[in-house]
Protein backbone atom coordinates (compact mmCIF):
# COMPACT_ATOMS: atom_id res chain seq x y z
CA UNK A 1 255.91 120.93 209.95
CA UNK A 2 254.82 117.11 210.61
CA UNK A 3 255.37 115.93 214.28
CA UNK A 4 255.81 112.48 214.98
CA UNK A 5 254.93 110.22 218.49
CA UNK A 6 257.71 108.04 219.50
CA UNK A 7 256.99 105.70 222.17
CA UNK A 8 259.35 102.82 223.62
CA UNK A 9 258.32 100.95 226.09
CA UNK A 10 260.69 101.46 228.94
CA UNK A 11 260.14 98.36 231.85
CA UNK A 12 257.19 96.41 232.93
CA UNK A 13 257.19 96.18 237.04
CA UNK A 14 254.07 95.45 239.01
CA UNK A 15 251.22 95.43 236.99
CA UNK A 16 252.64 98.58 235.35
CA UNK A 17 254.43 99.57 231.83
CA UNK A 18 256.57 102.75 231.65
CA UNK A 19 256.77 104.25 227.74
CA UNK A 20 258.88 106.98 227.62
CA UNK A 21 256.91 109.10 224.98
CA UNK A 22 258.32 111.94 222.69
CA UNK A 23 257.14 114.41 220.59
CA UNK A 24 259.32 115.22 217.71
CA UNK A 25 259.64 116.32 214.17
CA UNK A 26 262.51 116.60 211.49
CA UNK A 27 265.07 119.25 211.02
CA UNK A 28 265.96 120.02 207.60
CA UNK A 29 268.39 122.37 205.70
CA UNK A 30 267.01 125.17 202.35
CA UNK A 31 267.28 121.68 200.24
CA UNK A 32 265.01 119.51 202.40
CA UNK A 33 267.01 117.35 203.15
CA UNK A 34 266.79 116.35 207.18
CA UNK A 35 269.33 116.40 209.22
CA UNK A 36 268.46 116.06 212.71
CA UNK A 37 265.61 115.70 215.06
CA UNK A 38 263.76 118.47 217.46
CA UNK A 39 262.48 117.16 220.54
CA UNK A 40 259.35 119.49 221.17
CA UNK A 41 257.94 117.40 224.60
CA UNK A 42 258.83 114.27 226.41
CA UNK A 43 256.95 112.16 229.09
CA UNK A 44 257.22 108.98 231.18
CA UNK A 45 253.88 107.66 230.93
CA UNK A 46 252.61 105.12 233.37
CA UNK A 47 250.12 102.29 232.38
CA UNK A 48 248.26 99.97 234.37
CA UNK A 49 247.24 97.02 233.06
CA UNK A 50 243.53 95.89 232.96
CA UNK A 51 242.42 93.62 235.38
CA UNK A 52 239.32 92.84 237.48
CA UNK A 53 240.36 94.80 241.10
CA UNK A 54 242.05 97.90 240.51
CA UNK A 55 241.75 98.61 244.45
CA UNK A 56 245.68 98.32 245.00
CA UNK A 57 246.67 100.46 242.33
CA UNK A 58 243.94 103.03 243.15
CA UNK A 59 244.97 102.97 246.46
CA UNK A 60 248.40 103.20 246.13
CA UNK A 61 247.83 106.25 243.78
CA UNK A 62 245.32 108.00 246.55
CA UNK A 63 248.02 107.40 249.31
CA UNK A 64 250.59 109.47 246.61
CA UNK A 65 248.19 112.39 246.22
CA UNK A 66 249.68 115.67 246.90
CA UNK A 67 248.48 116.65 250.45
CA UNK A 68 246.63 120.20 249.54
CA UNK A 69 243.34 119.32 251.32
CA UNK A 70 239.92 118.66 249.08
CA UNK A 71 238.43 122.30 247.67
CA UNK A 72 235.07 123.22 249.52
CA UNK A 73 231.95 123.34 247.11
CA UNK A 74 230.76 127.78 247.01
CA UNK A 75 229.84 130.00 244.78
CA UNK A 76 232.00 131.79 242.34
CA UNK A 77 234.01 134.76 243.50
CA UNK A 78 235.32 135.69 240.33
CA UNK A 79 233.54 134.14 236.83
CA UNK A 80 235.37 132.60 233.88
CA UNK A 81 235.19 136.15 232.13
CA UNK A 82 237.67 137.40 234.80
CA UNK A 83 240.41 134.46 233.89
CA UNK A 84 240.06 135.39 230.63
CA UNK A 85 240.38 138.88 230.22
CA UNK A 86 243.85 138.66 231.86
CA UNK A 87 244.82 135.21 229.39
CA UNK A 88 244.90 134.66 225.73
CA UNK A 89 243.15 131.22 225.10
CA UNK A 90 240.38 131.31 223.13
CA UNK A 91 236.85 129.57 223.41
CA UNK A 92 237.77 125.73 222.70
CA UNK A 93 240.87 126.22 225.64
CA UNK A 94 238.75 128.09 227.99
CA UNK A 95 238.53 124.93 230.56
CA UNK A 96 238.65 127.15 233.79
CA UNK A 97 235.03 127.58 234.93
CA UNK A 98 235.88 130.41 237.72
CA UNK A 99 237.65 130.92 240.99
CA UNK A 100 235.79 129.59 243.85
CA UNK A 101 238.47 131.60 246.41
CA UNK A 102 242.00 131.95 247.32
CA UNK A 103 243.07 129.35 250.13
CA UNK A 104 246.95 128.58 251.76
CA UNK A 105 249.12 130.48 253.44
CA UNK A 106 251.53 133.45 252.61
CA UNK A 107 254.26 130.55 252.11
CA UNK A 108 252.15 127.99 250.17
CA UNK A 109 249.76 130.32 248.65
CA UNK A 110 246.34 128.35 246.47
CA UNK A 111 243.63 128.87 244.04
CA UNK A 112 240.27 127.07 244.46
CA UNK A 113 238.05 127.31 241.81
CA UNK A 114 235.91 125.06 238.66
CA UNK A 115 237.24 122.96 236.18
CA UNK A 116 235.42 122.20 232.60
CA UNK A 117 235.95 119.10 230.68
CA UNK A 118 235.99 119.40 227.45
CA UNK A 119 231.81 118.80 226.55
CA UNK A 120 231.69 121.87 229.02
CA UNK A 121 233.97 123.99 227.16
CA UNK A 122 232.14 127.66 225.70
CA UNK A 123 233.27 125.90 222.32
CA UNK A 124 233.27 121.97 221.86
CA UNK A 125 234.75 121.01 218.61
CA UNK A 126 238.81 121.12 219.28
CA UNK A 127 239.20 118.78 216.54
CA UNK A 128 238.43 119.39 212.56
CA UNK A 129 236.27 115.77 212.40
CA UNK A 130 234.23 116.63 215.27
CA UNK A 131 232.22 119.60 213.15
CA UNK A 132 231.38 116.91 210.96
CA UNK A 133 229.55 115.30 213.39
CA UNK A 134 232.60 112.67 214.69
CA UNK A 135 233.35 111.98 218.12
CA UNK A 136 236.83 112.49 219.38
CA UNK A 137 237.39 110.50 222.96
CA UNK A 138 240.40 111.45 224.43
CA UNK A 139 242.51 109.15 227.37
CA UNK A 140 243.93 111.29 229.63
CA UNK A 141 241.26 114.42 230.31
CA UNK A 142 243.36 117.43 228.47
CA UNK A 143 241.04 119.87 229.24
CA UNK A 144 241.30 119.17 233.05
CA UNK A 145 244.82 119.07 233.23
CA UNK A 146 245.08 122.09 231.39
CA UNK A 147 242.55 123.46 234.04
CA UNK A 148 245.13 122.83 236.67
CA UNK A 149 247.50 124.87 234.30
CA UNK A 150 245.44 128.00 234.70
CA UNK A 151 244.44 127.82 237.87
CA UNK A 152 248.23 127.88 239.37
CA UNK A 153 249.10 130.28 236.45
CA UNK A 154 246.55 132.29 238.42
CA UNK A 155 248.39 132.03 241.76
CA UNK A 156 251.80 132.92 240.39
CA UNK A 157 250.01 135.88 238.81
CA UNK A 158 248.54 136.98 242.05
CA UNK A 159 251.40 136.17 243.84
CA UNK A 160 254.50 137.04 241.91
CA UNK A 161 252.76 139.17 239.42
CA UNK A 162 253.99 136.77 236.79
CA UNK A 163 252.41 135.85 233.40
CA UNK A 164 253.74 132.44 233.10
CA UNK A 165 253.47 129.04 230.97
CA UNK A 166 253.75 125.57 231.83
CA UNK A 167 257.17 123.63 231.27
CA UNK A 168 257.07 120.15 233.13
CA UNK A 169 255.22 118.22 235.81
CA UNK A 170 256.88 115.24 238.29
CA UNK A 171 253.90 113.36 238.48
CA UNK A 172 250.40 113.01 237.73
CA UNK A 173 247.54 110.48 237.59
CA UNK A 174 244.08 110.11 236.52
CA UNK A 175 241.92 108.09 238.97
CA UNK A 176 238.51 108.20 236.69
CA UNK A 177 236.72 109.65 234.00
CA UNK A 178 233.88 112.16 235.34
CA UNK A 179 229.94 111.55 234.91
CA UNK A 180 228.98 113.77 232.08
CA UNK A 181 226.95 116.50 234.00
CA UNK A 182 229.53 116.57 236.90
CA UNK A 183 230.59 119.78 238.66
CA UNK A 184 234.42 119.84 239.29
CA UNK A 185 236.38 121.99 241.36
CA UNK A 186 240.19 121.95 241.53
CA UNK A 187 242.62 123.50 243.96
CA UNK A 188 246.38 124.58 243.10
CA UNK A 189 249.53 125.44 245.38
CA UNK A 190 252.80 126.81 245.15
CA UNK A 191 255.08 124.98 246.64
CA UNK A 192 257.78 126.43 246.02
CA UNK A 193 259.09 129.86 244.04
CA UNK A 194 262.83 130.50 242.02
CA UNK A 195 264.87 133.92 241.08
CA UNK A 196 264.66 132.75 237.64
CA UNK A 197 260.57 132.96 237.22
CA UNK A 198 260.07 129.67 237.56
CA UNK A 199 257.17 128.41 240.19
CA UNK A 200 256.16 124.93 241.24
CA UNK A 201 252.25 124.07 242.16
CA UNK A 202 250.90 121.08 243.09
CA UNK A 203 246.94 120.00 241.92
CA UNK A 204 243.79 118.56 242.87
CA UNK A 205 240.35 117.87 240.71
CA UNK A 206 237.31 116.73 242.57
CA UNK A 207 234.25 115.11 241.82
CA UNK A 208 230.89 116.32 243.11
CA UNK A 209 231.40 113.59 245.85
CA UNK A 210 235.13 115.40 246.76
CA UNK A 211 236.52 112.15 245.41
CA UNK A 212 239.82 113.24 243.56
CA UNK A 213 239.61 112.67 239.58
CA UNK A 214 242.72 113.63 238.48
CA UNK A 215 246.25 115.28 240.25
CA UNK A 216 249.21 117.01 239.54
CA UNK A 217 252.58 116.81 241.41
CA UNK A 218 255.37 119.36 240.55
CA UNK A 219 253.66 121.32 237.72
CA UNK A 220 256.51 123.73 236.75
CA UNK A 221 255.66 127.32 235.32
CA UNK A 222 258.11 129.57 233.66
CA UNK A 223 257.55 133.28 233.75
CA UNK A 224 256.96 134.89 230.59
CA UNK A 225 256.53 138.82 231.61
CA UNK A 226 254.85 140.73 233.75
CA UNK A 227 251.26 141.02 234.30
CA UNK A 228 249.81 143.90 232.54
CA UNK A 229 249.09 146.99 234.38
CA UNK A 230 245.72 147.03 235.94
CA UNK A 231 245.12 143.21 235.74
CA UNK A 232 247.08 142.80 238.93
CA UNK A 233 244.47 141.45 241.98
CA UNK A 234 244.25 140.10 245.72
CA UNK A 235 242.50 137.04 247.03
CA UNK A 236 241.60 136.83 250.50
CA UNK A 237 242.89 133.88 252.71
């Protein structure tokens, strides 16, 4: 199966370009021949263009952050080895670095712990060209928004006792890239919790200096099953 990028640019406002962004590939009968198209993602991404003071963008994206409060710098309650004995991703995915604590209330219940970028990853080379030696620079910081993934997959775990996967976010934005040798830490929430499975967690990555690097607003995960007997565990809050 080949997948395609389509991107059209959608309006220009601001400073800003909208290109609504899909992921698709073709649909064909037992002859080959294609008729149709399957949509397998779509996105709204936001652009801002270049410019010499970024302050009132930056600003404007701070004042939209999702109000979860900054996660606290601590040691590790719970290493990487205990996310990943309870998930399925394999070394090159593994971008939680370990659950700092649980934080929130019984309503809006959270997750602080690390986040890995992808140089920090137990395995580097995601990409075929890069164990030839290539670099592979990548815009938007996967590995970190995957992070964010895990970590609320980890509250509705606790929480609901759900095994669950990622389906759509409202909003996001990426305020810089990361010094190399930084130490991240993220913090999740559920906001908000449906009969069907479906949970909705809001995210936070911070620098070393607390300064937010990237966020997620409205990260939607669908349960998939129910978490395996004995893998089933309480944070304090």
């Amino acid at each position: 199966m080949t997948v395609r990028v389509s991107a059209v640019v959608e309006r220009r406002e601001d400073g800003l370009t909208w290109v609504r962004c899909r992921l698709v590939s073709d649909l064909s009968n037992s002859k080959g021949e294609v008729f149709g198209e399957r949509e397998h993602h779509e996105a709204l991404v936001r652009l801002v263009d270049k410019r010499d003071d970024l302050r009132p963008f930056l600003q404007a994206e701070i004042d939209a952050l999702p109000t979860v409060g900054t996660p606290p710098q601590g040691e590790l309650l719970h290493p990487p080895s205990f996310i990943y004995e309870r998930y399925f991703h394999g070394p090159r995915f593994q971008s939680h670095g370990g659950v700092l604590r649980g934080v929130g209330t019984a309503s809006e219940p959270g997750v602080d712990g690390r986040a890995l970028m992808r140089h920090q990853l137990p395995t580097t080379d995601q990409f075929t060209s890069e164990q030839h030696g290539e670099t592979v620079l990548l815009e938007a910081l996967p590995m970190l928004i995957e992070a964010g993934f895990q970590n609320a997959g980890l509250v509705a775990m606790e929480v609901m006792g759900y095994t669950s996967l990622p389906i759509g976010i409202a909003w996001s934005t990426m305020l810089r890239v990361p010094d190399v040798d930084e130490v991240l830490r993220l913090r999740t929430v559920q906001t908000e919790s449906f009969e069907d499975g479906t949970t909705v967690h809001d995210v936070l990555v911070v620098g070393e200096d607390d300064g937010p690097v990237l966020a997620l607003k409205g990260l939607r995960l669908k349960a998939m099953g129910q978490v395996d007997d004995g893998q089933g565990f309480t944070l304090n809050r």
